[in-house]
N, C-alpha and C. Protein backbone atom coordinates (compact mmCIF):
# COMPACT_ATOMS: atom_id res chain seq x y z
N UNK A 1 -12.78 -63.76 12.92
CA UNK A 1 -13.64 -63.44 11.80
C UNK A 1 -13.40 -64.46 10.69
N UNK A 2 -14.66 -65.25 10.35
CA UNK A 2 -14.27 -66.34 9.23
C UNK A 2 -14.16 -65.53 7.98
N UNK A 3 -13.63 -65.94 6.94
CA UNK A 3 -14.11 -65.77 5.70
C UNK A 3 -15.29 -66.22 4.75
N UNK A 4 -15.86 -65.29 3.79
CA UNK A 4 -17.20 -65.74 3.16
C UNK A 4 -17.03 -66.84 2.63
N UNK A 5 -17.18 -67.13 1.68
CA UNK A 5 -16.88 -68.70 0.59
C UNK A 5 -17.05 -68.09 -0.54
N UNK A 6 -16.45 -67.82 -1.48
CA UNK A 6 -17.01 -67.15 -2.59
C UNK A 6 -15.98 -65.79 -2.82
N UNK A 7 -15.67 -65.92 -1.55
CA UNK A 7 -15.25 -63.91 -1.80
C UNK A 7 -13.93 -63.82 -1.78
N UNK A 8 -13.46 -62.93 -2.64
CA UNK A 8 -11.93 -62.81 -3.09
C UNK A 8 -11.91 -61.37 -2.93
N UNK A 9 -10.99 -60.84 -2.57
CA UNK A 9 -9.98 -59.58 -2.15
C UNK A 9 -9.88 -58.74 -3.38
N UNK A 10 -10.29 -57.17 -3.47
CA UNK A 10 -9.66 -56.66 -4.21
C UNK A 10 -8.52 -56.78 -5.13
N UNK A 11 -7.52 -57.06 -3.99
CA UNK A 11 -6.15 -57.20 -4.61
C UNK A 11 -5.89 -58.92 -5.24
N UNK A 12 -6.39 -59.81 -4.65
CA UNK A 12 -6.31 -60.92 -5.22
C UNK A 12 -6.72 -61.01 -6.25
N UNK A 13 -7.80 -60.39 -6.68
CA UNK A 13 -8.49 -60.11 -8.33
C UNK A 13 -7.80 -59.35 -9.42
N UNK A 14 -7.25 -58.12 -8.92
CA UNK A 14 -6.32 -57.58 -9.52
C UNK A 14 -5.20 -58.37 -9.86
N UNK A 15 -4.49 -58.97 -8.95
CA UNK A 15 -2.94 -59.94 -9.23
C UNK A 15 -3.73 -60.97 -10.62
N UNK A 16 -4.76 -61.52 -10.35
CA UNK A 16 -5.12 -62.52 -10.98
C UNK A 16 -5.39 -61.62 -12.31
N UNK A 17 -6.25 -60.73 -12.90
CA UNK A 17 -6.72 -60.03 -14.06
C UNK A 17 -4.89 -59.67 -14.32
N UNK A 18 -3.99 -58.88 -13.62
CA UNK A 18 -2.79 -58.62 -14.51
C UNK A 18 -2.08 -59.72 -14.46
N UNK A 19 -2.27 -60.67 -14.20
CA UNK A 19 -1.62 -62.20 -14.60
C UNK A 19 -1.99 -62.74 -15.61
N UNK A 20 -3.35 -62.81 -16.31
CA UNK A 20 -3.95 -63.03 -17.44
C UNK A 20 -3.77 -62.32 -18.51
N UNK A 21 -3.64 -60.77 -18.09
CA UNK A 21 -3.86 -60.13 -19.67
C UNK A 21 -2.24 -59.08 -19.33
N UNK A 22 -1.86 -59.76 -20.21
CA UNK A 22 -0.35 -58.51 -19.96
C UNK A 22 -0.34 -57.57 -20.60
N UNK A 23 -0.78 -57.56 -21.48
CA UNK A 23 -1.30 -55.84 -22.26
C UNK A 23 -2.04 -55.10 -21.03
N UNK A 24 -3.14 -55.43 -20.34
CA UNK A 24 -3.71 -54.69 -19.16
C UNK A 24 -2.40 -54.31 -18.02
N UNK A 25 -1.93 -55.17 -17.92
CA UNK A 25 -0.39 -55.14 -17.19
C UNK A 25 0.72 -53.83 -17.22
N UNK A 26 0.49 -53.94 -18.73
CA UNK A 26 1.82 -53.17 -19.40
C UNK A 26 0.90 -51.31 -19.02
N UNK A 27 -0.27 -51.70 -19.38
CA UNK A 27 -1.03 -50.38 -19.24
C UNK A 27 -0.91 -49.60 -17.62
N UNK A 28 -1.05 -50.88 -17.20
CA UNK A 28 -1.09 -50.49 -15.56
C UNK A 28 0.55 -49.93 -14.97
N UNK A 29 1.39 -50.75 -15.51
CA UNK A 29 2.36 -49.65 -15.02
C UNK A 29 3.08 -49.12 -16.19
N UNK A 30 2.48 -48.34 -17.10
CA UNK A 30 2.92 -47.01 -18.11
C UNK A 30 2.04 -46.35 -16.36
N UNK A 31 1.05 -46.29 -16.68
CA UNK A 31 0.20 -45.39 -15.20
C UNK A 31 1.16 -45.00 -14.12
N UNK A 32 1.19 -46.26 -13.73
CA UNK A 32 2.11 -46.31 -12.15
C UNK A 32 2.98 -45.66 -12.23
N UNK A 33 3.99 -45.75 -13.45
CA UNK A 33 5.40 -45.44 -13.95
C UNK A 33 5.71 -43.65 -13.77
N UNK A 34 4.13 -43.00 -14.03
CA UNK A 34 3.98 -41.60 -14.29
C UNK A 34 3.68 -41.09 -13.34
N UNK A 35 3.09 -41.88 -12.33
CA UNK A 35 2.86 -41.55 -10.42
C UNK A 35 4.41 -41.62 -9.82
N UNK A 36 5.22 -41.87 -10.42
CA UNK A 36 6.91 -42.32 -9.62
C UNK A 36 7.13 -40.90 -9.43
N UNK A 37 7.29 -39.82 -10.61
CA UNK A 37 7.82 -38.35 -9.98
C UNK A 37 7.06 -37.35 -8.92
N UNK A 38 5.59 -37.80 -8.84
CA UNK A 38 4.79 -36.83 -7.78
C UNK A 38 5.14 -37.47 -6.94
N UNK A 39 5.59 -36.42 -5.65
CA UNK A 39 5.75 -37.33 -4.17
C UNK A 39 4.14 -37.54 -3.64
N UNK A 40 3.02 -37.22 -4.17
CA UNK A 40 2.04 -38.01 -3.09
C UNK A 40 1.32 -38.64 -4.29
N UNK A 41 2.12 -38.92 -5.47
CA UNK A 41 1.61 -40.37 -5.86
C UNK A 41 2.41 -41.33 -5.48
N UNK A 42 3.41 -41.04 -5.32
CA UNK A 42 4.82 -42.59 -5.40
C UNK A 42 3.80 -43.41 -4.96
N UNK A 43 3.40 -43.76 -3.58
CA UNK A 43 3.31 -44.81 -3.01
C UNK A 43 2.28 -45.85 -3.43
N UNK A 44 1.53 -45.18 -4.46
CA UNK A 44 0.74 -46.04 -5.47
C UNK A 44 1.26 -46.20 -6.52
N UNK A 45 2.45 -45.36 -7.17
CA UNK A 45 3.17 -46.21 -7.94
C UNK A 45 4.10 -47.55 -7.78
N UNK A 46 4.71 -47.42 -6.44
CA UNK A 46 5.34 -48.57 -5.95
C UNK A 46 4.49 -49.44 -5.59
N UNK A 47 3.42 -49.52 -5.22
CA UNK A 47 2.78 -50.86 -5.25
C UNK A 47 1.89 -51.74 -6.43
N UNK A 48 1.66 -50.53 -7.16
CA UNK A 48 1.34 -51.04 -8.50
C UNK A 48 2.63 -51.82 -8.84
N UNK A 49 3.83 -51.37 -9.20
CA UNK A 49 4.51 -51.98 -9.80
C UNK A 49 4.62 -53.44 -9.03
N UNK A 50 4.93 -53.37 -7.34
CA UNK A 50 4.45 -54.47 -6.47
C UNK A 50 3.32 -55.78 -6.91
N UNK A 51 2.18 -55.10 -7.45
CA UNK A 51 1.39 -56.24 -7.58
C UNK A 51 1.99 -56.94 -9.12
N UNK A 52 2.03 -55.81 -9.76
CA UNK A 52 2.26 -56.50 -10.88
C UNK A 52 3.76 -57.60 -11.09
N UNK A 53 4.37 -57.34 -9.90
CA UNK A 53 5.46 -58.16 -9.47
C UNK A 53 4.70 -59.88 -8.94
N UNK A 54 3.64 -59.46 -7.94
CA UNK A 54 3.13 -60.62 -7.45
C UNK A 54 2.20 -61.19 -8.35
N UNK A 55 1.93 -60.50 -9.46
CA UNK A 55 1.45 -61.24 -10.64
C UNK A 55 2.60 -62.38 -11.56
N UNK A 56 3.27 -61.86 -11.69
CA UNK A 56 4.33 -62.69 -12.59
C UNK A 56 4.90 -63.15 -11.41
N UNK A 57 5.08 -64.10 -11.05
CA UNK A 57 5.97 -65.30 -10.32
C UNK A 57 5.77 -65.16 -9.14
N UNK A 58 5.62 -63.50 -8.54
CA UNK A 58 5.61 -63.52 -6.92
C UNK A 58 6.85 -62.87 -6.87
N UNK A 59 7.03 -62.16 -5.78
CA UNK A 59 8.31 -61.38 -5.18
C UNK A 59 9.54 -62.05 -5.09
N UNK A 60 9.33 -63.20 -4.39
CA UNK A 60 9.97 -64.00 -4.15
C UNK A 60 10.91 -64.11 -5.82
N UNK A 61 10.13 -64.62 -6.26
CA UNK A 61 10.97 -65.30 -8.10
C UNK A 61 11.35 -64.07 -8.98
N UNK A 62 10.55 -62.96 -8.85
CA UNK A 62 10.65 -61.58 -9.32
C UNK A 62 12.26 -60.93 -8.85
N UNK A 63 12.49 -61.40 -7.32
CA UNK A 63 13.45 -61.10 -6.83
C UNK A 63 14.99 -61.52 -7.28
N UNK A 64 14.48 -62.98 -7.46
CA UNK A 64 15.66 -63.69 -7.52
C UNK A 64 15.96 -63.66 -9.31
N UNK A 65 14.67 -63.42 -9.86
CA UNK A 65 15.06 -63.04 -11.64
C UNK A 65 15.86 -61.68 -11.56
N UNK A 66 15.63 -60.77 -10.98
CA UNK A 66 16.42 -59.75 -10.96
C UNK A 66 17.62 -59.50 -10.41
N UNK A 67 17.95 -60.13 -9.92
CA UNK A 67 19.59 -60.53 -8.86
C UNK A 67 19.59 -59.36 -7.78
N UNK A 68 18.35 -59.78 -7.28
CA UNK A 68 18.32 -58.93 -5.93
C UNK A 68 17.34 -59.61 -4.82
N UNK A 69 17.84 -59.24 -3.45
CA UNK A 69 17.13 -59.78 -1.99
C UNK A 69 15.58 -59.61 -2.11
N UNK A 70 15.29 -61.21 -1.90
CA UNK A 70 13.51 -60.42 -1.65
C UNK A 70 13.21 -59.59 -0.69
N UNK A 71 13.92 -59.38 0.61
CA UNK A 71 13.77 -58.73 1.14
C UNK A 71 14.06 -57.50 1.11
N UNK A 72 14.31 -56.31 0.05
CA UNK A 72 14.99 -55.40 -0.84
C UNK A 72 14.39 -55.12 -1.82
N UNK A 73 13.80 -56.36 -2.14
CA UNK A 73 12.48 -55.95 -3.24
C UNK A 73 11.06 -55.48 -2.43
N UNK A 74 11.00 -56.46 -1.70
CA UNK A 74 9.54 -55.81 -0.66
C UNK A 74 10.03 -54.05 -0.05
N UNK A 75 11.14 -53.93 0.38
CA UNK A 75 11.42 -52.46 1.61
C UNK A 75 11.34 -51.85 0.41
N UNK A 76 12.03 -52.15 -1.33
CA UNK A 76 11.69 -51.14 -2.97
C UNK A 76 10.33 -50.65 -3.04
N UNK A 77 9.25 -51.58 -3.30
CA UNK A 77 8.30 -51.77 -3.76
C UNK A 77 7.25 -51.39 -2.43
N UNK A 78 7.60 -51.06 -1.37
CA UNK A 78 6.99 -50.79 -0.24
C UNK A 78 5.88 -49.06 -0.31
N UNK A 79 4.99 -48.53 0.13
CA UNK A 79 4.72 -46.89 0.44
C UNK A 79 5.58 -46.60 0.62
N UNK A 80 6.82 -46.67 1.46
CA UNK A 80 7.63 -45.86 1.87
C UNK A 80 8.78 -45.95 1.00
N UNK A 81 9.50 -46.68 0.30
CA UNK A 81 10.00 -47.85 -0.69
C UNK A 81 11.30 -46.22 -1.79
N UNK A 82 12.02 -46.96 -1.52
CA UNK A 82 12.84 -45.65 -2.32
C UNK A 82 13.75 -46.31 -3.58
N UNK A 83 13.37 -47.19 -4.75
CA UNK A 83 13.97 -47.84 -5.06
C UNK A 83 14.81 -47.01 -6.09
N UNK A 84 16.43 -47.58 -6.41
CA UNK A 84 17.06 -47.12 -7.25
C UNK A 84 16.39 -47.29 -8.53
N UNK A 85 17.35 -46.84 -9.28
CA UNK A 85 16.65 -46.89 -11.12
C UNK A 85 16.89 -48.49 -11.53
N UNK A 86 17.93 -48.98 -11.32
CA UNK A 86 18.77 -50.16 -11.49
C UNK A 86 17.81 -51.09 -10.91
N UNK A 87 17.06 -51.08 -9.74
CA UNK A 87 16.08 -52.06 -9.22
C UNK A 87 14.64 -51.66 -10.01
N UNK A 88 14.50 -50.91 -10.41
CA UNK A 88 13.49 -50.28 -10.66
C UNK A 88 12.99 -51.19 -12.50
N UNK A 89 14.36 -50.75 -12.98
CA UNK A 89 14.82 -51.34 -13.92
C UNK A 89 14.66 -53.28 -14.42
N UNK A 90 15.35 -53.84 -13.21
CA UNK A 90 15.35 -55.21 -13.77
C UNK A 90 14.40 -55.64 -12.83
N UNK A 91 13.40 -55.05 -12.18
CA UNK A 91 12.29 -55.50 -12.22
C UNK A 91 11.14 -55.36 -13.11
N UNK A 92 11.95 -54.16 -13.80
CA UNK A 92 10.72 -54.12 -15.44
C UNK A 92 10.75 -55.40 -16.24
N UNK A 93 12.13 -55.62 -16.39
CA UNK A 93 12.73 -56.51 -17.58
C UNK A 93 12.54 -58.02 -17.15
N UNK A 94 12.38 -58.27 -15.78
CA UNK A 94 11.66 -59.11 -15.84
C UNK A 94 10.48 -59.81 -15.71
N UNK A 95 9.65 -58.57 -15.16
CA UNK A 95 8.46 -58.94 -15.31
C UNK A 95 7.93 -58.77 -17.17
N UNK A 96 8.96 -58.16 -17.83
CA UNK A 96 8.90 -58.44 -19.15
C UNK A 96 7.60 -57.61 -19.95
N UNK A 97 8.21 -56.51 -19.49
CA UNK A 97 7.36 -55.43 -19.76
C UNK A 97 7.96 -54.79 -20.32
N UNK A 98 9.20 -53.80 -20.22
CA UNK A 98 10.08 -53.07 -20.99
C UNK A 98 9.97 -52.82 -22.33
N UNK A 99 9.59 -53.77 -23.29
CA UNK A 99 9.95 -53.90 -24.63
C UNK A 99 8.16 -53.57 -24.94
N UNK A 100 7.62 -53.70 -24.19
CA UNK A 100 5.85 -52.89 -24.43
C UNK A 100 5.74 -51.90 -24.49
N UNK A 101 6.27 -51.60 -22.65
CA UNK A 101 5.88 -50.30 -21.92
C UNK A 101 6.77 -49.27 -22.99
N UNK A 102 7.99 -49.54 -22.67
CA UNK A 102 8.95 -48.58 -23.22
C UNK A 102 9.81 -48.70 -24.56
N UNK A 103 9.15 -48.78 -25.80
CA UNK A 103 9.34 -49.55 -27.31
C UNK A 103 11.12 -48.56 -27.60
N UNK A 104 12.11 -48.85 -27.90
CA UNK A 104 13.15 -48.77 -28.11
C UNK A 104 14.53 -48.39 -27.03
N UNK A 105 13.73 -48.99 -26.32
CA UNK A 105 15.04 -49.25 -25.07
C UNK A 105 15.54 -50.63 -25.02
N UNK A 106 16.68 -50.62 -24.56
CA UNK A 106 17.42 -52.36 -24.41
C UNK A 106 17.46 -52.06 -23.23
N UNK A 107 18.01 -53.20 -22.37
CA UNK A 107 18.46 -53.23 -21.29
C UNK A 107 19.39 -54.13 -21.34
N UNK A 108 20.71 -53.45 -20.20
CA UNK A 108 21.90 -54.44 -20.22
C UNK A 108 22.34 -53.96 -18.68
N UNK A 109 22.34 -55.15 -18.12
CA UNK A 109 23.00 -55.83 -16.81
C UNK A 109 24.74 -55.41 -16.94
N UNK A 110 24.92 -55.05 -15.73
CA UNK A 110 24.60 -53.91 -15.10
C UNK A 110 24.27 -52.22 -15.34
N UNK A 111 24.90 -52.51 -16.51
CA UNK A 111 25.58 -50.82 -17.05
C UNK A 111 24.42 -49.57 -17.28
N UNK A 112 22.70 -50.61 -17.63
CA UNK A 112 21.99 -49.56 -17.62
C UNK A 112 21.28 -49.63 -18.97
N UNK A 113 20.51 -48.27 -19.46
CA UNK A 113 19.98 -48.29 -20.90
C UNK A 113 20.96 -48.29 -21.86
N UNK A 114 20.50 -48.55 -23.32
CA UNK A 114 20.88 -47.85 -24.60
C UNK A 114 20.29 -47.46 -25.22
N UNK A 115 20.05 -46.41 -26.71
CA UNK A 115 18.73 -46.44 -27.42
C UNK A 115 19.02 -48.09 -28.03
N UNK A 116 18.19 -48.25 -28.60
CA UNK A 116 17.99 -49.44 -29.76
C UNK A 116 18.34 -48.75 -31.31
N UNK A 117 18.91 -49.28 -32.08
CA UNK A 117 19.35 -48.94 -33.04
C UNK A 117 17.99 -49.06 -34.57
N UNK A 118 17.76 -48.56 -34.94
CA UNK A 118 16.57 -49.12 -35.93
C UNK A 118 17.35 -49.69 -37.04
């Protein structure tokens, strides 16, 4: 089956629109973020957060900004995908969302949250 000429993928459009506008980004996973506690949303929350991973750098660089296996980030970020808080975590911070999505949290390697002090 060839491809059209012209025609781009759902998801390729999406990666590309939350690569451009990171406010749309940040919106998209506050969303996703709130699908994580229903068990028959997760698996659209984990891939939201997924694309928006393959928006900023790709899995691959997403992976290695976070000091974790790409292959660990894909089985995280997977439908089936069970990721800790800690992965969950410095893949926020570096796709560099945190300080949008979630306004008075820090993050610190390894140990976890703090509030922010005003």
């Amino acid at each position: 089956m060839s491809r059209l000429k012209g025609v781009v993928s759902h998801h390729e459009r999406e990666v590309a629109e939350l690569r451009a506008d990171r406010e749309l980004a940040v919106a998209y996973l506050k969303a996703a973020m709130e699908s994580l506690d229903a068990p028959d949303e997760r698996a659209a929350g984990l891939l939201a957060l997924r694309t928006v991973a393959e928006a900023h750098g790709g899995m691959g660089a997403v992976a290695a900004d976070a000091g974790i296996s790409r292959e660990s980030l894909y089985r995280s970020l997977s439908p089936k995908g069970n990721p800790t808080l800690r992965t969950l975590l410095a893949v926020l911070k570096t796709v560099a969302v945190i300080p949008r999505a979630f306004p008075g949290l820090v993050c610190r390697a390894p140990s976890g949250l703090e509030q922010a002090q005003d």
